[in-house]
Protein backbone atom coordinates (compact mmCIF):
# COMPACT_ATOMS: atom_id res chain seq x y z
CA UNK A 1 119.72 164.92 81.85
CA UNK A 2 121.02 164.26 78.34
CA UNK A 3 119.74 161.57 76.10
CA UNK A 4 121.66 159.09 74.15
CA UNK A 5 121.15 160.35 70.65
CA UNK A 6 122.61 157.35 69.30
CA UNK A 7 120.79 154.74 70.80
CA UNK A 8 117.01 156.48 69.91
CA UNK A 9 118.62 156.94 66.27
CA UNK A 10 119.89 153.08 66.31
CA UNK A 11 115.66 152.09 67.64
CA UNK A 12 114.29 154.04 65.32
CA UNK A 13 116.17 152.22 62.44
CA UNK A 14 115.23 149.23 63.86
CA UNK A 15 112.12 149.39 64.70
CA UNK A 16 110.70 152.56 63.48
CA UNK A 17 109.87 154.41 65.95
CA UNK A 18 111.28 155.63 69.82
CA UNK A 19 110.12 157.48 72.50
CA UNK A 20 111.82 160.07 74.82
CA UNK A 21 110.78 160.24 78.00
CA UNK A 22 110.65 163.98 79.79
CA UNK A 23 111.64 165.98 77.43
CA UNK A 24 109.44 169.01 79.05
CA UNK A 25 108.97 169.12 82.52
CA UNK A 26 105.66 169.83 84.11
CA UNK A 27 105.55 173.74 83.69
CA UNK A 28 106.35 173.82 79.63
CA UNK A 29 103.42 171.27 79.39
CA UNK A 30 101.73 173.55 81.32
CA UNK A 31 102.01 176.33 79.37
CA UNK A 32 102.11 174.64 75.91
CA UNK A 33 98.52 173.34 76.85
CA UNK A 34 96.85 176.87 78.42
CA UNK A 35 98.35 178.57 75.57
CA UNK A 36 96.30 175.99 73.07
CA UNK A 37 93.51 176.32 74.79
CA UNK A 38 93.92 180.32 74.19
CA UNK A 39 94.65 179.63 70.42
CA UNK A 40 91.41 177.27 70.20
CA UNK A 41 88.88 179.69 71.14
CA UNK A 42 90.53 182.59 69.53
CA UNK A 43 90.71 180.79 66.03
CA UNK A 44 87.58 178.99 66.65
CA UNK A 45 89.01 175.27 65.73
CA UNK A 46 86.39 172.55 65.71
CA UNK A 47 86.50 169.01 64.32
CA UNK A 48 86.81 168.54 60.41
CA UNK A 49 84.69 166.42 58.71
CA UNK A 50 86.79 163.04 57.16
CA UNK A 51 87.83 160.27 58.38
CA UNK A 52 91.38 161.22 58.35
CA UNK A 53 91.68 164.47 60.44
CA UNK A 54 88.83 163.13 62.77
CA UNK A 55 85.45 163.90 63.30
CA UNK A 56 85.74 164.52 67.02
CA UNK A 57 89.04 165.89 66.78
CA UNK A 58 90.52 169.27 66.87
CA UNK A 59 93.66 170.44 65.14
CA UNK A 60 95.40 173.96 65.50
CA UNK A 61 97.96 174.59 62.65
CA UNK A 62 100.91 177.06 61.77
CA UNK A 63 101.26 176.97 65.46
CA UNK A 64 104.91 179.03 65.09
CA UNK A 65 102.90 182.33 64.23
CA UNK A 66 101.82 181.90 67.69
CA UNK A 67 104.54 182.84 70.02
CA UNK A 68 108.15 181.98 71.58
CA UNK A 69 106.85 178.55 73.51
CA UNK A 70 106.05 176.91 70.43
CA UNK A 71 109.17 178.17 68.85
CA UNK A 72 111.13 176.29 71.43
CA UNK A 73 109.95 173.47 70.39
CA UNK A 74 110.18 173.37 67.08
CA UNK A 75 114.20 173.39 68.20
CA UNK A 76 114.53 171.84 71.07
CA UNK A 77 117.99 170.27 71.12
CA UNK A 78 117.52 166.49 72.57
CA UNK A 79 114.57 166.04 69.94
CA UNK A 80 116.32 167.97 66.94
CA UNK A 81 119.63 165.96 67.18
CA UNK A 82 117.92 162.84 67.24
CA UNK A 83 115.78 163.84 63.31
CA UNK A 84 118.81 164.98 62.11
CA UNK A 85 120.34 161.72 62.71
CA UNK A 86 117.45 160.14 61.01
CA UNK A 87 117.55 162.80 58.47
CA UNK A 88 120.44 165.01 58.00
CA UNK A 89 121.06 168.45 59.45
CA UNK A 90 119.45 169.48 56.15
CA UNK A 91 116.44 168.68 57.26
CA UNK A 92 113.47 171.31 56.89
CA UNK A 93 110.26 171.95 59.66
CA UNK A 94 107.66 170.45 57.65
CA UNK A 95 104.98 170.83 59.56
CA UNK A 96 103.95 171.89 63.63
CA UNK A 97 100.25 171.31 64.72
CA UNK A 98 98.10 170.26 67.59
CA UNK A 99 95.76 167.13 67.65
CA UNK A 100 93.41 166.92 69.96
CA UNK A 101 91.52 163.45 69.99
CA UNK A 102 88.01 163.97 72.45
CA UNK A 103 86.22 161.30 73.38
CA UNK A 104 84.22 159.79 71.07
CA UNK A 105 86.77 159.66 68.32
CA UNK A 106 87.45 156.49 66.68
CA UNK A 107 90.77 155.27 65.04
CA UNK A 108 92.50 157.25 62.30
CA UNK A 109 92.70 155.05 59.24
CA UNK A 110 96.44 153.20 59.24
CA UNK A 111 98.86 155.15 56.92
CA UNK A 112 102.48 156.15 56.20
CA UNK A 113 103.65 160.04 56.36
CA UNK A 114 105.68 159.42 53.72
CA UNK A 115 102.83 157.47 51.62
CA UNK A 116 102.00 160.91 48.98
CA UNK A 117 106.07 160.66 47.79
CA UNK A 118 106.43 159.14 45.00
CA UNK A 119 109.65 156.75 45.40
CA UNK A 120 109.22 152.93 45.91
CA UNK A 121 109.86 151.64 49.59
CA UNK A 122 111.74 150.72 51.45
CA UNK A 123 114.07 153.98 50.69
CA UNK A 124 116.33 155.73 52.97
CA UNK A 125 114.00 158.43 55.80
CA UNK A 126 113.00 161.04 53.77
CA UNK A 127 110.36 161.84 56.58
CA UNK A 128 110.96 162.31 60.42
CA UNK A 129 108.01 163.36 62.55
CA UNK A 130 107.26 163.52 66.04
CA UNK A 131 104.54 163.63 68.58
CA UNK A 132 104.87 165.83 72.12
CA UNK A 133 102.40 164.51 74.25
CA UNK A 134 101.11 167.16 76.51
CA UNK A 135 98.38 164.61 78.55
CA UNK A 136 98.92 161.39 79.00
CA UNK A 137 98.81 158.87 76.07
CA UNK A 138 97.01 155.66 76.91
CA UNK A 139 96.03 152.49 74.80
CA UNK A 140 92.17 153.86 75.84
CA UNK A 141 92.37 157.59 75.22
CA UNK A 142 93.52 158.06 71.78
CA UNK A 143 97.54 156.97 71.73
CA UNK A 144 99.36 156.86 69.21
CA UNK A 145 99.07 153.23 67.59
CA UNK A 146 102.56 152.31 65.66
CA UNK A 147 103.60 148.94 63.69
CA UNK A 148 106.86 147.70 64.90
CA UNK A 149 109.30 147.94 62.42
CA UNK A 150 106.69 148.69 59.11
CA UNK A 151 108.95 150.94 57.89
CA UNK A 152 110.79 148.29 56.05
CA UNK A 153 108.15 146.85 54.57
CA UNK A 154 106.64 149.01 51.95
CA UNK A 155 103.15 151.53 51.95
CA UNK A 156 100.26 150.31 53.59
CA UNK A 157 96.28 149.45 51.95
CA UNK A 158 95.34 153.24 53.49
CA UNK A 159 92.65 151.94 55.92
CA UNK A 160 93.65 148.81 55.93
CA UNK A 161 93.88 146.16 59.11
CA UNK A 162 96.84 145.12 61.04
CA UNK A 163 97.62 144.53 64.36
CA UNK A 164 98.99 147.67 66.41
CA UNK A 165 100.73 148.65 69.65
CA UNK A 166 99.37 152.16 71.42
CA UNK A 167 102.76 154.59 72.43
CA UNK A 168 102.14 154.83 75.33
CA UNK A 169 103.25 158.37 76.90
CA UNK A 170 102.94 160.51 79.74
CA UNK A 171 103.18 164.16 79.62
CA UNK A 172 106.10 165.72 78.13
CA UNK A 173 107.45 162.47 76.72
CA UNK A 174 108.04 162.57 72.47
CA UNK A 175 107.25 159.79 70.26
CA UNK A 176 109.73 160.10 67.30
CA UNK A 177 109.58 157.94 64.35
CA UNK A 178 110.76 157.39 60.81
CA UNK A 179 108.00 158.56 57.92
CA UNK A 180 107.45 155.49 56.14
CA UNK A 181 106.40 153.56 60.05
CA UNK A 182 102.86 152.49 59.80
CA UNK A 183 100.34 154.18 62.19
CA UNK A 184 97.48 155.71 63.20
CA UNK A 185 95.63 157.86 66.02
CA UNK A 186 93.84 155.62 68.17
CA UNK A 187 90.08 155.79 69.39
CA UNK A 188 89.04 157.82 72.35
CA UNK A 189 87.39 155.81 74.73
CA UNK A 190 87.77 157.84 78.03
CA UNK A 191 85.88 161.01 79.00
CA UNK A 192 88.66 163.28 78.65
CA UNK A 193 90.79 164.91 75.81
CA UNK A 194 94.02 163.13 74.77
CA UNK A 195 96.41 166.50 73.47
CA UNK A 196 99.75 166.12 71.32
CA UNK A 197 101.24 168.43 69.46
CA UNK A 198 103.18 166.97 66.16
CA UNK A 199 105.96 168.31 65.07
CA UNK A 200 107.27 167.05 61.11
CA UNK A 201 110.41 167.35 60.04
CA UNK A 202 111.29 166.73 56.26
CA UNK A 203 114.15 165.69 53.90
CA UNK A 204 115.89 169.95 52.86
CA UNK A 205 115.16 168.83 49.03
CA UNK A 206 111.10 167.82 49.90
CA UNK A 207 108.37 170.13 49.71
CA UNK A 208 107.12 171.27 53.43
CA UNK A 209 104.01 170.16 53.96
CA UNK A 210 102.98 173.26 55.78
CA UNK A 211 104.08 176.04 53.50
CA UNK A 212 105.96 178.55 55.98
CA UNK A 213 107.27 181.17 53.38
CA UNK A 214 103.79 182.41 53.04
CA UNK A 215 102.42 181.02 56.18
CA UNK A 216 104.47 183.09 58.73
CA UNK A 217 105.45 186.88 58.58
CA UNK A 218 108.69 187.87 57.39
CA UNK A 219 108.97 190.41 60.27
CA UNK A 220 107.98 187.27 62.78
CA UNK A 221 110.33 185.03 60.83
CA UNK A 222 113.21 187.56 60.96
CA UNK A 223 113.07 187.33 64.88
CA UNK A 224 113.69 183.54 64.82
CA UNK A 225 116.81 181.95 66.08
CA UNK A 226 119.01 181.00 62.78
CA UNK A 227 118.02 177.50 63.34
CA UNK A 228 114.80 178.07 63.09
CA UNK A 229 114.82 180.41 60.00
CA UNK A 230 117.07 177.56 58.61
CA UNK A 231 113.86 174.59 59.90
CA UNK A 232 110.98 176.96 57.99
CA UNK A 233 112.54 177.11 54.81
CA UNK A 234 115.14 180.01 54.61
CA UNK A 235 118.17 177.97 54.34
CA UNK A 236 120.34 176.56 50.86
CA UNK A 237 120.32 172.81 51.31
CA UNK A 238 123.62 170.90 50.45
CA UNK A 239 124.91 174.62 48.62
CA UNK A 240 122.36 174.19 46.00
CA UNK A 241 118.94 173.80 46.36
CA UNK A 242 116.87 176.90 47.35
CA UNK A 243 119.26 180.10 46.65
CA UNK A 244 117.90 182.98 45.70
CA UNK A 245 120.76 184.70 42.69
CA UNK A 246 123.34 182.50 44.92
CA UNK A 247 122.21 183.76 48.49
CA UNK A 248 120.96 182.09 51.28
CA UNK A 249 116.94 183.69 51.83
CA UNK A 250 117.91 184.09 55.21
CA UNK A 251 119.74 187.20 53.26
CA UNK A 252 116.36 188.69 52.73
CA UNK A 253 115.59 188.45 56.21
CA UNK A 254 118.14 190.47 57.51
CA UNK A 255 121.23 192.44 55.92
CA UNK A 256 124.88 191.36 56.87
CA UNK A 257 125.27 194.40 59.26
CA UNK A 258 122.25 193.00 62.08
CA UNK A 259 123.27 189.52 61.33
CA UNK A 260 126.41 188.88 60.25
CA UNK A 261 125.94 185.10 60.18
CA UNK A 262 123.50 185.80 56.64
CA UNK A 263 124.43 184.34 53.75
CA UNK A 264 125.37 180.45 52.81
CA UNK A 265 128.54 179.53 50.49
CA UNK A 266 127.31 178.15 47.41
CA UNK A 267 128.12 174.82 46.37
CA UNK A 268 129.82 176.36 43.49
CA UNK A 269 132.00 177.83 46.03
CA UNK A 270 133.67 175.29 47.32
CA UNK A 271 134.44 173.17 44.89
């Protein structure tokens, strides 16, 4: 069933933040979470040690070197349309990881995603992230805790105390919300894990936060869908910023004979 782009764009610059309700159905959560698992005990993930990435929590990332499923989502239409109407269709992947909270964990300190960039709030979204819960997100088991429209109001004390509302979520719904929204992850209290996987999208003139030119094989990246090569980082944004001698980098992926869509018009170009 399709979504109403507008209206989750129109709540988000409201308030902040929206959610999307079944965005994957039973069997892509499913597989999204055995697959985890898989990546987990292969790459030997275990809790950091700060108060920011958790004590008691586990986080996989560079998930896009792992396979087609989590390609998919970087893409997925519903969710992409909606960040590149906070955004613009500029917009870069910034950033796709797991978090899993276990019990035991207590609450992330509050913060902003956009709090490191250094322009003065409130600024247009420069920062559009999202959260893909693949268990259910309750107000117990680690949700998601947001402040209701705090993304007008400047950059939070990091730490600091104010009151919050958990997103509540079941599986397969997506939490999107603008980067300058107050928030944190919220304390396990349950006996069971609480799994999301975020997926960041960025501003196409920001630096990713994950960096994917290095981070992911050419050869992998080279089998991507355009839009995808475009998301990680191969792509010109507005004509200008990222060419390589005026060509696109998606040029180096592949020459104009296998993909004859290579190459972006310079700025230059059209003017």
């Amino acid at each position: 069933m399709a979504i109403d782009v507008a209206a989750h764009i129109t709540e988000i610059d409201r308030h902040g933040f929206t959610r999307i309700r079944g965005v994957l159905d039973s069997g892509a959560v499913a597989e999204l979470l055995s697959d985890l698992g898989r990546i987990e005990t292969e790459e030997g993930i275990v809790p950091a040690d700060n108060d920011f990435e958790g004590t008691r929590t586990r986080r996989a990332y560079n998930l896009l070197r792992h396979g087609p499923s989590w390609e998919a989502v970087a893409v997925h239409p519903d969710v992409l349309a909606v960040v590149e109407g906070v955004l613009d269709p500029g917009c870069l992947l910034s950033s796709l990881s797991s978090i899993r909270i276990e019990p035991g964990e207590t609450d992330q300190p509050l913060h902003a995603d956009d709090q490191l960039i250094p322009l003065t709030p409130p600024h247009p979204p420069v920062v559009c992230n999202t959260m893909w819960a693949l268990t259910e997100f309750t107000a117990d088991n680690g949700a998601t805790r947001v402040v209701r429209d705090s993304h007008r109001w400047g950059k939070p004390t990091y730490g600091g105390d104010h009151p919050t509302e958990p997103a509540i979520m079941d599986p397969g719904d997506v939490l999107v919300w603008n980067g300058s929204l107050w928030h944190a992850g919220g304390a396990n209290r349950t006996d069971r894990d609480r799994v999301g996987i975020a997926v960041n999208y960025c501003a196409g003139w920001i630096r990713q936060q994950e960096n994917q030119q290095l981070g992911l094989a050419p050869d992998r990246v080279a089998r991507f869908p355009r839009r995808l090569q475009e998301l990680v980082g191969y792509s010109v944004y507005q004509g200008l910023i990222g060419h390589i001698e005026r060509r696109s980098p998606i040029d180096l992926l592949a020459d104009s004979t296998s993909n004859p869509d290579a190459g972006t018009t310079m700025v230059w170009d059209r003017t």
